[in-house]
PDB file of N, CA and C in Angstrom:
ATOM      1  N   UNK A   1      82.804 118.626 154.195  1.00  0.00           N
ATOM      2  CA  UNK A   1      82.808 119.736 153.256  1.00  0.00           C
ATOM      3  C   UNK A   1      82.558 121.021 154.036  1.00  0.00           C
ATOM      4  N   UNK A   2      83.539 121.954 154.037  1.00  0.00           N
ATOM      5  CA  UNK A   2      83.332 123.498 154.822  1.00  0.00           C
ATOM      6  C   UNK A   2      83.398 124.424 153.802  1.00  0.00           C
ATOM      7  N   UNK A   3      82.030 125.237 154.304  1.00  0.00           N
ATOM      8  CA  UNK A   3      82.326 126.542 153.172  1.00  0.00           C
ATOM      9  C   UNK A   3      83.535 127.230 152.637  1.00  0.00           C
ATOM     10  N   UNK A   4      84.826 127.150 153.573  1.00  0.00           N
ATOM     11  CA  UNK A   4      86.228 127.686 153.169  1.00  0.00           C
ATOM     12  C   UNK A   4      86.460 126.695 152.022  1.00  0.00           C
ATOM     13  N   UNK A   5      86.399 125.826 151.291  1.00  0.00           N
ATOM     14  CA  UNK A   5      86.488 124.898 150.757  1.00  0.00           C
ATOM     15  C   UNK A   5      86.314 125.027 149.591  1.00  0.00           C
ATOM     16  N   UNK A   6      85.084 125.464 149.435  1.00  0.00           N
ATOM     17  CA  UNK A   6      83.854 125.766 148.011  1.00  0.00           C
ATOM     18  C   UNK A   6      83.407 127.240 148.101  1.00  0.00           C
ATOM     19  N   UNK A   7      83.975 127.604 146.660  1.00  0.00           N
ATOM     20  CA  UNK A   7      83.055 129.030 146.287  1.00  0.00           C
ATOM     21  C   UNK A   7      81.320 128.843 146.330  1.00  0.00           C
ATOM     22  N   UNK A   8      80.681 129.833 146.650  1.00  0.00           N
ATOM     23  CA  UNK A   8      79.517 129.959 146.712  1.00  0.00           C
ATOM     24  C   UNK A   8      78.988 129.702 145.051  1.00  0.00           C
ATOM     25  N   UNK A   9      79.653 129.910 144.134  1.00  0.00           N
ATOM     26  CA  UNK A   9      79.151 129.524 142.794  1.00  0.00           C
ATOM     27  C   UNK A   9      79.171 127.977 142.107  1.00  0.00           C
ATOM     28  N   UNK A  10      80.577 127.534 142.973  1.00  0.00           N
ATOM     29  CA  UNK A  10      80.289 126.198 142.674  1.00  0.00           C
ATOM     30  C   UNK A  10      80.026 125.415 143.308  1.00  0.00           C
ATOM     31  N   UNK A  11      79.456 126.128 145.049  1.00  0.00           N
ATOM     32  CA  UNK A  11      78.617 124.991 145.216  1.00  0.00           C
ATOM     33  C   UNK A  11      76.944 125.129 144.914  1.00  0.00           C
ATOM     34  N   UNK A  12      76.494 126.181 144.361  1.00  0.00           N
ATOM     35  CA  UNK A  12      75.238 126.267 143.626  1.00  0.00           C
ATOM     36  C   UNK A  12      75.286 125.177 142.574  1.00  0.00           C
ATOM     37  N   UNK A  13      76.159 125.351 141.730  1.00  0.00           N
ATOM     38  CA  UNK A  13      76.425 124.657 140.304  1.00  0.00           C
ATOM     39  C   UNK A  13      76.249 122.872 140.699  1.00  0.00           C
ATOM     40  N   UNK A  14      76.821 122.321 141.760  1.00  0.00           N
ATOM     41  CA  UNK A  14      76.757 121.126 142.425  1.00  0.00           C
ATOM     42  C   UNK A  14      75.459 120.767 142.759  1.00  0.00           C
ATOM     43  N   UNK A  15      74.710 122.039 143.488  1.00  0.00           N
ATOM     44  CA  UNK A  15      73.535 121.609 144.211  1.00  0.00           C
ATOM     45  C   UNK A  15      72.556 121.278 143.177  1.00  0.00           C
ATOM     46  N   UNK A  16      72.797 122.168 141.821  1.00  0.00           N
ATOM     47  CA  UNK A  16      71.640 122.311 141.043  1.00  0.00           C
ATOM     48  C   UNK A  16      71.839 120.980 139.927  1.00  0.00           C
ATOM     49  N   UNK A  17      73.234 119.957 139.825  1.00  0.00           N
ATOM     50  CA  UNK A  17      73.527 119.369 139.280  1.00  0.00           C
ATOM     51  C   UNK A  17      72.901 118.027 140.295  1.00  0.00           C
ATOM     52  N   UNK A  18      72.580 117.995 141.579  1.00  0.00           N
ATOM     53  CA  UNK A  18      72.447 117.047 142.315  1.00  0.00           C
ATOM     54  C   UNK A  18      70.644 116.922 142.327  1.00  0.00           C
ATOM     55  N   UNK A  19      70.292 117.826 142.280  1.00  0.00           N
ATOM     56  CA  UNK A  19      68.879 118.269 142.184  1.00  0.00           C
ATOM     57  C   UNK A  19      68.734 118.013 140.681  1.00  0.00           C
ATOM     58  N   UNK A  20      69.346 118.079 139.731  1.00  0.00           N
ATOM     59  CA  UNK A  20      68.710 117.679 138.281  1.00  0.00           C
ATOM     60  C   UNK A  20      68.880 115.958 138.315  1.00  0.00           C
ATOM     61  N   UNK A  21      69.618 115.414 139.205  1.00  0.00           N
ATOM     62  CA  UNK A  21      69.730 113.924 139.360  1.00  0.00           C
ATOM     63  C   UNK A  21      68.847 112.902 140.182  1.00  0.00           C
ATOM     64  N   UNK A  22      68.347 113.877 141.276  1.00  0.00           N
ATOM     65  CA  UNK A  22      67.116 113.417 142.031  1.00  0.00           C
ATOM     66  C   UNK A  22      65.731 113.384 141.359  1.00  0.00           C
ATOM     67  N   UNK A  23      65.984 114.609 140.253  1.00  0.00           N
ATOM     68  CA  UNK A  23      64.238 115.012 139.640  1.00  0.00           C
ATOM     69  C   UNK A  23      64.249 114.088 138.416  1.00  0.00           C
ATOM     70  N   UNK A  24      65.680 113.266 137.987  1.00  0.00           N
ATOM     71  CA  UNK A  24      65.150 112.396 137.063  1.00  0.00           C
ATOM     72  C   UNK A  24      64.703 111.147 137.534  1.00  0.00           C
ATOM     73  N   UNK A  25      64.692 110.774 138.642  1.00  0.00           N
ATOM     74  CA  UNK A  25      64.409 109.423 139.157  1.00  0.00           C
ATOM     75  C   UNK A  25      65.421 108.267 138.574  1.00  0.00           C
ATOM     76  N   UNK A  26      66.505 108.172 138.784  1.00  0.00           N
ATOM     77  CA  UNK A  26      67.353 107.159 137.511  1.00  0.00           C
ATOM     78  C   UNK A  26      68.243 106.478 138.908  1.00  0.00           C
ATOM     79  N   UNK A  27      67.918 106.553 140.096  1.00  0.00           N
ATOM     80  CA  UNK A  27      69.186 106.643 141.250  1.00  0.00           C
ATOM     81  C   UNK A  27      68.303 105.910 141.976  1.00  0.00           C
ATOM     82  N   UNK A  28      69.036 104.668 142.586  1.00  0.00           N
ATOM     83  CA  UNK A  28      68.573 103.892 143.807  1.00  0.00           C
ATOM     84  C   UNK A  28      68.152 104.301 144.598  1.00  0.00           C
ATOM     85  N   UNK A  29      67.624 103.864 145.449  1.00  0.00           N
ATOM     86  CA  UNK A  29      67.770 104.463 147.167  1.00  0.00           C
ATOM     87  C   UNK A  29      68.702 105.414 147.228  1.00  0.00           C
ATOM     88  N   UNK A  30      69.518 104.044 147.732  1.00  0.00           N
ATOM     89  CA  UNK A  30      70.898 104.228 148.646  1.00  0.00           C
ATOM     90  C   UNK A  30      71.867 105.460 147.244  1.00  0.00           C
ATOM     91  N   UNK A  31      71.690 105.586 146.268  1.00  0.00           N
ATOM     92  CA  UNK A  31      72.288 106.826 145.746  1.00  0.00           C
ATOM     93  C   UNK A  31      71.693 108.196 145.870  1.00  0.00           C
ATOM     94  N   UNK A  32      70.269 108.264 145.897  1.00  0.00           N
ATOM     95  CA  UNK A  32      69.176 108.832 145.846  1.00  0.00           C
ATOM     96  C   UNK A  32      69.326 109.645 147.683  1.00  0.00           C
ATOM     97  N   UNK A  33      69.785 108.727 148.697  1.00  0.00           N
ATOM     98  CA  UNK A  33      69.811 108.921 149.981  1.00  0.00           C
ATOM     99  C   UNK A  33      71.503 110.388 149.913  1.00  0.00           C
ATOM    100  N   UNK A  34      71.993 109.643 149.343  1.00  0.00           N
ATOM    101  CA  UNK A  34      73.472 110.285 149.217  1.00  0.00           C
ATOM    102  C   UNK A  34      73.903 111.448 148.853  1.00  0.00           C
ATOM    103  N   UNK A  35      72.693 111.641 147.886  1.00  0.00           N
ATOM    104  CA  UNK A  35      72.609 112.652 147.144  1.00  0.00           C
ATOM    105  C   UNK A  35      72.159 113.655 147.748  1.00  0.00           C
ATOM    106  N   UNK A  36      70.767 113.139 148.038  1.00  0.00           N
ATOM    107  CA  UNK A  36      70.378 113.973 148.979  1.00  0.00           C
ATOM    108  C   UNK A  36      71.057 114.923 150.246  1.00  0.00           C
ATOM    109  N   UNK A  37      71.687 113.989 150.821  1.00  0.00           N
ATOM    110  CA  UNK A  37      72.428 114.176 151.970  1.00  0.00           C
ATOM    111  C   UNK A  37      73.855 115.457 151.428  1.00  0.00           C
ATOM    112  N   UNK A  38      74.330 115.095 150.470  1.00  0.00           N
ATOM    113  CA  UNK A  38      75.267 115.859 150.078  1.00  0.00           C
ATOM    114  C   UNK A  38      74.716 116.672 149.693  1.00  0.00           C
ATOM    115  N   UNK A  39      73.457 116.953 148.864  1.00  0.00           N
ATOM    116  CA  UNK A  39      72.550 118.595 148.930  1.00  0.00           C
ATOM    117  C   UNK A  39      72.211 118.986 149.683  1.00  0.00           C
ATOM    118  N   UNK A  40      71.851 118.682 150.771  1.00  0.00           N
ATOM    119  CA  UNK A  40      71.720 119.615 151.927  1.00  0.00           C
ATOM    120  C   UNK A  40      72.680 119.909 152.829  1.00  0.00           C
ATOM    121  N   UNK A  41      73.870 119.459 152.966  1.00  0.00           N
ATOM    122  CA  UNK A  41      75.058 120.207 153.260  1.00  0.00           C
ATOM    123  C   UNK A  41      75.417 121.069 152.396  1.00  0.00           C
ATOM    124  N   UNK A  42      75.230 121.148 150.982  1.00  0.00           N
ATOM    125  CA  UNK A  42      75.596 122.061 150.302  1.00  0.00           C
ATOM    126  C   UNK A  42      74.898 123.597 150.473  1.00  0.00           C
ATOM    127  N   UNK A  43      73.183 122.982 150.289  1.00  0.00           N
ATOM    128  CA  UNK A  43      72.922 124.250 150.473  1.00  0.00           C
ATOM    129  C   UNK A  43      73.077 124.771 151.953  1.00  0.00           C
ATOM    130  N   UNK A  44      73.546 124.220 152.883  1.00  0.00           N
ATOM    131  CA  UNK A  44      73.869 124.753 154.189  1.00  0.00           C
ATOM    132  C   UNK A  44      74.743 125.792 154.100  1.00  0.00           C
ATOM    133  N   UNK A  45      76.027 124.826 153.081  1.00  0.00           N
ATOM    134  CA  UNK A  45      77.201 125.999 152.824  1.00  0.00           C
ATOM    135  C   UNK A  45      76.360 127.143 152.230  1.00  0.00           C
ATOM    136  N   UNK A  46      76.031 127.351 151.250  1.00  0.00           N
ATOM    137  CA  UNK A  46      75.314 128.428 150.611  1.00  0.00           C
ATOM    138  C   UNK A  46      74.716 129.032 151.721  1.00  0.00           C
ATOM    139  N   UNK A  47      74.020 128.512 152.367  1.00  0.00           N
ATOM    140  CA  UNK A  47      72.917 129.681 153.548  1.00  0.00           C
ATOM    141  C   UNK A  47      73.862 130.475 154.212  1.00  0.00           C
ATOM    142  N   UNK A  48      74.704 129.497 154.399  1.00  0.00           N
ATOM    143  CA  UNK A  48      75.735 130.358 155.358  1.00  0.00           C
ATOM    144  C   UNK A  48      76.496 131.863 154.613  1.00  0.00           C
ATOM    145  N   UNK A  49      77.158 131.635 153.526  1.00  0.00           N
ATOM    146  CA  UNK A  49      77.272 132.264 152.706  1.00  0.00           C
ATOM    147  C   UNK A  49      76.613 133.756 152.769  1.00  0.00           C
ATOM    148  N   UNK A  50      75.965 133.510 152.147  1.00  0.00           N
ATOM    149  CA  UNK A  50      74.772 134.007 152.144  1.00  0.00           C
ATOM    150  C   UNK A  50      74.692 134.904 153.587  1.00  0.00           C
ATOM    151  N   UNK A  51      74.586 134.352 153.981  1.00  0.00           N
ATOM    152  CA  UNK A  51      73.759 135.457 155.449  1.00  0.00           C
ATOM    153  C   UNK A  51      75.671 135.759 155.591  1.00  0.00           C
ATOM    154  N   UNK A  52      76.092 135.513 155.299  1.00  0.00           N
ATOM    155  CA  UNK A  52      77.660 135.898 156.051  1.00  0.00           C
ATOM    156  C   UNK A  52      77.679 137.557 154.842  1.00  0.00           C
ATOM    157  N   UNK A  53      77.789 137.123 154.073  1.00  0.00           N
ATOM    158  CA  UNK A  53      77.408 138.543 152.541  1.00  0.00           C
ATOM    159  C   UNK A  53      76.354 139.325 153.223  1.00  0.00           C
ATOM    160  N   UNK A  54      75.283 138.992 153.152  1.00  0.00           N
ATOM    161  CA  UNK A  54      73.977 139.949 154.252  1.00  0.00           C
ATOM    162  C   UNK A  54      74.551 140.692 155.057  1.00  0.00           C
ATOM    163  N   UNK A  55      75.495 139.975 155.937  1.00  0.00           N
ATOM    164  CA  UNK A  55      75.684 141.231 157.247  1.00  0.00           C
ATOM    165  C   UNK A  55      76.956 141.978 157.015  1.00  0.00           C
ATOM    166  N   UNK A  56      77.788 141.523 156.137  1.00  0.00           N
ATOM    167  CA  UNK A  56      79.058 142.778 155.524  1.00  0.00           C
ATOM    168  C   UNK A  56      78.254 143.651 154.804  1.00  0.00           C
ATOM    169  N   UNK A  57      77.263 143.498 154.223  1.00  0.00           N
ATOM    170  CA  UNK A  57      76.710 144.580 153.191  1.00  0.00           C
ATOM    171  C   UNK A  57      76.679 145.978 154.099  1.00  0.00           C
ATOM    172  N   UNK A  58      77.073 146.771 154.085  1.00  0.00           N
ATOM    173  CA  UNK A  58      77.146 148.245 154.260  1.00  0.00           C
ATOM    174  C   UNK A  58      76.938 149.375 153.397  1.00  0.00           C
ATOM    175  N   UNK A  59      76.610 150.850 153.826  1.00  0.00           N
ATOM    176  CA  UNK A  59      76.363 151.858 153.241  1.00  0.00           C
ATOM    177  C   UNK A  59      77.357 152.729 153.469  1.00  0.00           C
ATOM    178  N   UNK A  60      78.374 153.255 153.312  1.00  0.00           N
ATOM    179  CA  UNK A  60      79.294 154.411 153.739  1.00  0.00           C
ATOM    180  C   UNK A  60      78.431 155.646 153.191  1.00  0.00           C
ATOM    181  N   UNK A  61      78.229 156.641 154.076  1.00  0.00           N
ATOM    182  CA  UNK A  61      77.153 157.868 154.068  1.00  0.00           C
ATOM    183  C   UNK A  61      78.615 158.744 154.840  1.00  0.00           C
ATOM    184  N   UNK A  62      79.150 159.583 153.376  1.00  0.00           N
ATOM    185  CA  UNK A  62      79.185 161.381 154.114  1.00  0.00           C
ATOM    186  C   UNK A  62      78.830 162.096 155.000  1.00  0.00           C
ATOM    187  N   UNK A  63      78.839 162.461 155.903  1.00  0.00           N
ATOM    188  CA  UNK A  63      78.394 163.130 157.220  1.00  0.00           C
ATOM    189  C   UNK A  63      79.137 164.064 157.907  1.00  0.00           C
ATOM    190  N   UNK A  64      79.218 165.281 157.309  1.00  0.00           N
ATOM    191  CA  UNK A  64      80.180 166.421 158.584  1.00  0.00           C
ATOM    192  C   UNK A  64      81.559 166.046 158.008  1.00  0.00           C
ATOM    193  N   UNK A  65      81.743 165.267 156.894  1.00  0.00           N
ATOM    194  CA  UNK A  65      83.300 165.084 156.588  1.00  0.00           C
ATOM    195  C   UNK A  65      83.702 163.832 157.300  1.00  0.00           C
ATOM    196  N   UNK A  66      82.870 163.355 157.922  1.00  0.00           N
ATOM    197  CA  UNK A  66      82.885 161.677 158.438  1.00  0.00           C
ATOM    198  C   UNK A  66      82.295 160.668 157.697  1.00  0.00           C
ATOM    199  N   UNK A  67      82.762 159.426 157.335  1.00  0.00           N
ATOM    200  CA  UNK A  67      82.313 158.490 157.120  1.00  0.00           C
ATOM    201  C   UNK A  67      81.645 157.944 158.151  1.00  0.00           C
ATOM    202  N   UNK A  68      79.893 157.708 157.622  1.00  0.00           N
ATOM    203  CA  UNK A  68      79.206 156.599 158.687  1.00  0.00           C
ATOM    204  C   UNK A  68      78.979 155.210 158.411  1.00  0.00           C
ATOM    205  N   UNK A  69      78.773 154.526 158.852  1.00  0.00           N
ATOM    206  CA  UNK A  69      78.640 153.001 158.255  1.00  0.00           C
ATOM    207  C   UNK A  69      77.019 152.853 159.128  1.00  0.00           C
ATOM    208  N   UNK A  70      76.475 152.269 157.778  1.00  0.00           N
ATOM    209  CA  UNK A  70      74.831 151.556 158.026  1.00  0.00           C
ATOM    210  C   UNK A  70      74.758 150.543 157.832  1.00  0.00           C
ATOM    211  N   UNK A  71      73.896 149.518 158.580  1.00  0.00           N
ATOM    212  CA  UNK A  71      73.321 148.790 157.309  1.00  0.00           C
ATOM    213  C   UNK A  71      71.898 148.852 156.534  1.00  0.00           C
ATOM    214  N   UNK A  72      72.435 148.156 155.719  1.00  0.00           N
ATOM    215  CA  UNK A  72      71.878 147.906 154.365  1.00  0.00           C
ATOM    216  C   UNK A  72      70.438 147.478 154.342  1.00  0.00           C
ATOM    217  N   UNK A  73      69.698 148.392 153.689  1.00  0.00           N
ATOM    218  CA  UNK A  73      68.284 147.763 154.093  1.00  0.00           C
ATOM    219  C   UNK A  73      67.673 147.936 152.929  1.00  0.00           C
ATOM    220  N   UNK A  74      67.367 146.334 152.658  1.00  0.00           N
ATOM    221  CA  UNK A  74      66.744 146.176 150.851  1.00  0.00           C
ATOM    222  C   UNK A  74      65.576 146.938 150.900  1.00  0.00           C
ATOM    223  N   UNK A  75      65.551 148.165 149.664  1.00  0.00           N
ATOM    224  CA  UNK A  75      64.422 148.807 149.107  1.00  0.00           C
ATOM    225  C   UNK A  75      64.656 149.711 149.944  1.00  0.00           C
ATOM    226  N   UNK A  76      65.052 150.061 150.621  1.00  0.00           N
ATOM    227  CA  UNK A  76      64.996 151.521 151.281  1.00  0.00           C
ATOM    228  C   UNK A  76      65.781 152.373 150.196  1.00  0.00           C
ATOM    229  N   UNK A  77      65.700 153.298 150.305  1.00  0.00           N
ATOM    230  CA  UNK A  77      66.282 154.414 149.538  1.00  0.00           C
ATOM    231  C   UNK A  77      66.435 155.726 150.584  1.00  0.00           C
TER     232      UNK A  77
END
């Protein structure tokens, strides 16, 4: 499974569907193992995601009739 693969929304929707299946206890081991295993590749995809969105985030700032590019720094103003 590669992040090009899966939108970041549905593989939340998966993770949180795999995680409501572990927290009921209803799954063997060996399903229970699987599951697992396939949630944490998922949320891998997501991290990745994620920090990949983090570092495109930019500010375009006016300057002298130039565009500058920043980054983005949560809560700053």
């Amino acid at each position: 499974m590669k992040k090009e693969e899966i939108p970041f929304e549905e593989a939340m929707t998966k993770l949180e569907k795999i995680t409501a299946e572990l927290e009921k206890g209803d799954l063997s081991l060996e399903e229970s193992m699987e599951k697992f295993e396939e949630g944490m590749q998922l949320s891998k995809i997501c991290n990745e995601i994620l920090q990949n969105a983090e570092k495109k985030i930019t500010i375009l700032l006016e300057e002298n009739g130039e565009l500058k590019e920043e980054n983005f720094v949560p809560g700053a103003e």
